[in-house]
Protein backbone atom coordinates (compact mmCIF):
# COMPACT_ATOMS: atom_id res chain seq x y z
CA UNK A 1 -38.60 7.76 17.91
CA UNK A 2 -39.78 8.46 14.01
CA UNK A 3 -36.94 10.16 11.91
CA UNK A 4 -38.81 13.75 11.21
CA UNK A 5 -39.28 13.59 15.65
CA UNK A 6 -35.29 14.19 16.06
CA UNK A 7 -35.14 17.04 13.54
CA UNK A 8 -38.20 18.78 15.14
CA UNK A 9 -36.30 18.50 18.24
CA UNK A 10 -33.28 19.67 16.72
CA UNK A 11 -33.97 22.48 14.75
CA UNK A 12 -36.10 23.98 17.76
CA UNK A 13 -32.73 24.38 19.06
CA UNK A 14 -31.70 26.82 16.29
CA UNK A 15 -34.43 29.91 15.93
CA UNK A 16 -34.58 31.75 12.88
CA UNK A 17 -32.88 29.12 10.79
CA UNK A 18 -36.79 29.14 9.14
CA UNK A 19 -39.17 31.51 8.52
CA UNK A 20 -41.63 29.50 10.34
CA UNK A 21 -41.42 26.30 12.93
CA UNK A 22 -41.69 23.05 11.01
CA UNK A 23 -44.06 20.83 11.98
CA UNK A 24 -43.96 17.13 12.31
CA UNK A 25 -45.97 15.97 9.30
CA UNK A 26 -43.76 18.85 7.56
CA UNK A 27 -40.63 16.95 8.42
CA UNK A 28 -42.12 13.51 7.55
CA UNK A 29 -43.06 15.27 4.04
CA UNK A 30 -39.91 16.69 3.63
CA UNK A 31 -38.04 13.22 4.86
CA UNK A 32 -39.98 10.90 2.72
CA UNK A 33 -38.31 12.29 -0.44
CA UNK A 34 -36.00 9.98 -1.56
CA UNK A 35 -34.29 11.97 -4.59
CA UNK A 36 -31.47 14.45 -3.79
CA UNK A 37 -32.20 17.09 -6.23
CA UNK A 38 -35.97 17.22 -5.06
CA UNK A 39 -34.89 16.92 -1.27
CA UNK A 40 -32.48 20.14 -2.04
CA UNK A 41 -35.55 21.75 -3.78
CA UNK A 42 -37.76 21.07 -0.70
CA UNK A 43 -34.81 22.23 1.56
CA UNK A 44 -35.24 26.08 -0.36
CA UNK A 45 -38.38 26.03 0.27
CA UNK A 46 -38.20 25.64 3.75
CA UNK A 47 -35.08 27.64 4.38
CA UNK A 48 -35.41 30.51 2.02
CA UNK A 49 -32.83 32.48 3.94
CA UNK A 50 -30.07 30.63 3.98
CA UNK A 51 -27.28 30.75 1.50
CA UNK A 52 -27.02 28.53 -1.58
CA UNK A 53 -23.57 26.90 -0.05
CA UNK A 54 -26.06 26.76 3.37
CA UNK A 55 -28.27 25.32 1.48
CA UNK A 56 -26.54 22.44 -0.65
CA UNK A 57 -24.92 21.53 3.19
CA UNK A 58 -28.07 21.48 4.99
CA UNK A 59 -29.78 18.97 1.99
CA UNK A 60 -26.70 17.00 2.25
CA UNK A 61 -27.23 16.80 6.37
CA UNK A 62 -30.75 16.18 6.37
CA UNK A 63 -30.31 13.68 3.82
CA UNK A 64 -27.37 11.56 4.96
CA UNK A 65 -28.97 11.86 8.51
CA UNK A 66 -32.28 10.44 7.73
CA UNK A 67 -30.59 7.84 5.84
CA UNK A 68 -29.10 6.95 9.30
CA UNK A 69 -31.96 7.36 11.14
CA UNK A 70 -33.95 5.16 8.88
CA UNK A 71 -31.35 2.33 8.40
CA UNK A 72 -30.92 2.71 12.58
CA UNK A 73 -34.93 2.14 12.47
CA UNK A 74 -35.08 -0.69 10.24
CA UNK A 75 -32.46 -2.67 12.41
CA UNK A 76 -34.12 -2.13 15.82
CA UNK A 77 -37.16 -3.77 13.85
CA UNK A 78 -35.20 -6.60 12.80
CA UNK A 79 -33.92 -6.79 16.16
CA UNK A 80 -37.45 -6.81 18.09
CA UNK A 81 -39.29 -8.85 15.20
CA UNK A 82 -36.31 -11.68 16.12
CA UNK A 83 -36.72 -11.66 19.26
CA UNK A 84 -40.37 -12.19 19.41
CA UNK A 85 -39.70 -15.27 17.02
CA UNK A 86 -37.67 -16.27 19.58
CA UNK A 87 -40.64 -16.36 22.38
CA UNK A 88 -42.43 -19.65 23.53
């Protein structure tokens, strides 16, 4: 499972949190930055209505979570890529 498919999955689980449901490629977009000042601008933009506290704890969530997500990713790669080596 991509990165941006968990928080679709997630956030469905919390209505209202944004003006409008998020879409996949949305997520991806909003994932792929990589700088935390940009990633907290994005984050306003997509959740006008919460607070500005809200707001720096939700950039800091996404971000350290997709960090995870993508560090989670790029082992499992490792992992299958070795073990294909490994085949006859």
């Amino acid at each position: 499972m991509r990165p941006a498919e968990h928080f679709v999955k997630f956030f469905r689980q919390l209505p209202g949190l944004s003006y409008k449901v998020l879409t996949l490629e949305e997520w991806e977009d909003l994932l792929s930055v990589e700088d935390r000042i940009d990633f907290r601008s994005r984050v306003e933009e997509y959740f006008p209505t919460l607070t500005d506290a809200e707001k720096d704890r939700m950039a800091q969530f996404l971000y350290d979570k997709n960090q995870e997500l993508l560090r989670e990713s790029g082992e499992q790669e490792e992992e299958e890529g070795g073990l294909e080596g490994n085949k006859p």
